[in-house]
C-alpha atoms as a PDB file:
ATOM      1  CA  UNK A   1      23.494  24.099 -60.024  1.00  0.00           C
ATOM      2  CA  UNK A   2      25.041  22.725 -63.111  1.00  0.00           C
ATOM      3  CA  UNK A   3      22.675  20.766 -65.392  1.00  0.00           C
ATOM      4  CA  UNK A   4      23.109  18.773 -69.001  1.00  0.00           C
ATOM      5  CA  UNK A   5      20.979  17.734 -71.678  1.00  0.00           C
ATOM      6  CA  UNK A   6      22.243  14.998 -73.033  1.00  0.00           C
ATOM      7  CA  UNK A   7      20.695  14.560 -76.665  1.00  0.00           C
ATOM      8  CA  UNK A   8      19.530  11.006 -77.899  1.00  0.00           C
ATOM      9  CA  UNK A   9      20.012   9.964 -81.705  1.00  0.00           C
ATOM     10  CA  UNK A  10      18.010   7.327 -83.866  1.00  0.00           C
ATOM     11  CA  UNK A  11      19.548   4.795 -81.895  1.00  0.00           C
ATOM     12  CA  UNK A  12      18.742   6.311 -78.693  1.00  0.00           C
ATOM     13  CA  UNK A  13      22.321   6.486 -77.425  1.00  0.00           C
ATOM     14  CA  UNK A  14      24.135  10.174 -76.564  1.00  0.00           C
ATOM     15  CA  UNK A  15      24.679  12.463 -79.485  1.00  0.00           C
ATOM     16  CA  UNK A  16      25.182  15.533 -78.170  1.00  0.00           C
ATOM     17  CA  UNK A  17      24.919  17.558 -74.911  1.00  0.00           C
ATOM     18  CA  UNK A  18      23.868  20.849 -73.794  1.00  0.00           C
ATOM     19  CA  UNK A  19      25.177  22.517 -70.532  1.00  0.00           C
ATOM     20  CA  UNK A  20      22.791  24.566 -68.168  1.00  0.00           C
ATOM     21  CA  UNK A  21      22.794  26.317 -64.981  1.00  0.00           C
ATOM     22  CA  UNK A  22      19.697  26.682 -63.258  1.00  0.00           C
ATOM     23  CA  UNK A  23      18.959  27.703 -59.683  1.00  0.00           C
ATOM     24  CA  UNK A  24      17.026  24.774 -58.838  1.00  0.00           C
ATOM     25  CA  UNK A  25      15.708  20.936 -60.285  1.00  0.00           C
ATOM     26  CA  UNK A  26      12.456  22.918 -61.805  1.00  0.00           C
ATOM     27  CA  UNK A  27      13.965  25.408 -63.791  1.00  0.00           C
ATOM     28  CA  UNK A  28      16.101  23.158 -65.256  1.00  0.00           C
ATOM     29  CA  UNK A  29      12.810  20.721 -66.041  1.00  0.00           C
ATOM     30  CA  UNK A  30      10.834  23.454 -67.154  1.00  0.00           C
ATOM     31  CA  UNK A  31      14.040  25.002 -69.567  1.00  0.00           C
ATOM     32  CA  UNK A  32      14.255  20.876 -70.896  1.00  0.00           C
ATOM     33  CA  UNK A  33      10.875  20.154 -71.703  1.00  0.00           C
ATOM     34  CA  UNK A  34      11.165  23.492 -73.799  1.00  0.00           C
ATOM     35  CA  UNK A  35      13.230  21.714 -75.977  1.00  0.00           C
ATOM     36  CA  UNK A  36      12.564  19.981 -78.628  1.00  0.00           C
ATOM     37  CA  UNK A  37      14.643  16.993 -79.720  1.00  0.00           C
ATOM     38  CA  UNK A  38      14.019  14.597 -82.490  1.00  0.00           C
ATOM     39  CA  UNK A  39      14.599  11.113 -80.651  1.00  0.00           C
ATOM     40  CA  UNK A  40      14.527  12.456 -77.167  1.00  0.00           C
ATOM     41  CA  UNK A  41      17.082  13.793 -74.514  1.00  0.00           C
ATOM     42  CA  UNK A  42      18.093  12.900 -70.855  1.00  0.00           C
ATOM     43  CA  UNK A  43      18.370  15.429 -68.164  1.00  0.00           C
ATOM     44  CA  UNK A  44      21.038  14.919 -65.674  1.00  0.00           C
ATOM     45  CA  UNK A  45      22.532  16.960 -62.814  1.00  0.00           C
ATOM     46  CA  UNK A  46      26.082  15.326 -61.940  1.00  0.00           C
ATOM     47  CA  UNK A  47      25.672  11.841 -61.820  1.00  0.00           C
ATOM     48  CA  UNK A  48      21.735  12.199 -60.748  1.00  0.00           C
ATOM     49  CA  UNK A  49      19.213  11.325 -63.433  1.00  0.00           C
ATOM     50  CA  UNK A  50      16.464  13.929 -63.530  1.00  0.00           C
ATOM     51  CA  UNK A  51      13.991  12.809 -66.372  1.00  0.00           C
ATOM     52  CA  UNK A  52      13.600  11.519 -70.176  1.00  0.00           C
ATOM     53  CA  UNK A  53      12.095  13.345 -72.803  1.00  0.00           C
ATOM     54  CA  UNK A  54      10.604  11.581 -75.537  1.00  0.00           C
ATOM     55  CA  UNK A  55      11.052  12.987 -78.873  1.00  0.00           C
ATOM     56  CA  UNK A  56       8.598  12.912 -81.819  1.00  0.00           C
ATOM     57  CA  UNK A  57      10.350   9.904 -83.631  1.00  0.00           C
ATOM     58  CA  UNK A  58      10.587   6.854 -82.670  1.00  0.00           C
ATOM     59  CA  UNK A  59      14.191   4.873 -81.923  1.00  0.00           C
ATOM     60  CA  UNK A  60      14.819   2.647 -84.220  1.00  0.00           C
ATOM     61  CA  UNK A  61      15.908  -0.765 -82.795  1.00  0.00           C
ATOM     62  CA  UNK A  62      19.498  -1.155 -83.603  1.00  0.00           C
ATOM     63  CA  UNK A  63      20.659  -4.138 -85.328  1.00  0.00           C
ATOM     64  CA  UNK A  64      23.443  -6.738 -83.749  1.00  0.00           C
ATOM     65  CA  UNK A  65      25.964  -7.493 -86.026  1.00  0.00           C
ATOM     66  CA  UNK A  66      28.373 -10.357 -86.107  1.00  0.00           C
END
């Protein structure tokens, strides 16, 4: 099955993405959670939301502008 990583910035929004296949939903959890990502990452197979990492930093709260 095709998996992706999909890497969070400071802001926590998408930044970049990694593509994986992985026989089954526990490889590709055990291959993410090797990973390690500053702000965090999602993992995602198709349009199905597997987990969230959290990274060692923190998000910082982004600031509405007007």
């Amino acid at each position: 099955m095709d998996y992706r990583l999909y890497l969070l910035d400071s802001v926590g929004r998408f930044a970049d993405v990694e593509e994986w296949s992985c026989p089954s939903d526990v490889v590709a959890l055990e291959q993410a959670s090797r990973h390690v990502h500053a702000y965090g990452a999602e993992l995602w197979q198709g349009a199905r939301h597997l987990s969230t990492f959290a990274g060692p930093l923190e998000p910082r709260a982004q600031v509405a502008r007007g």
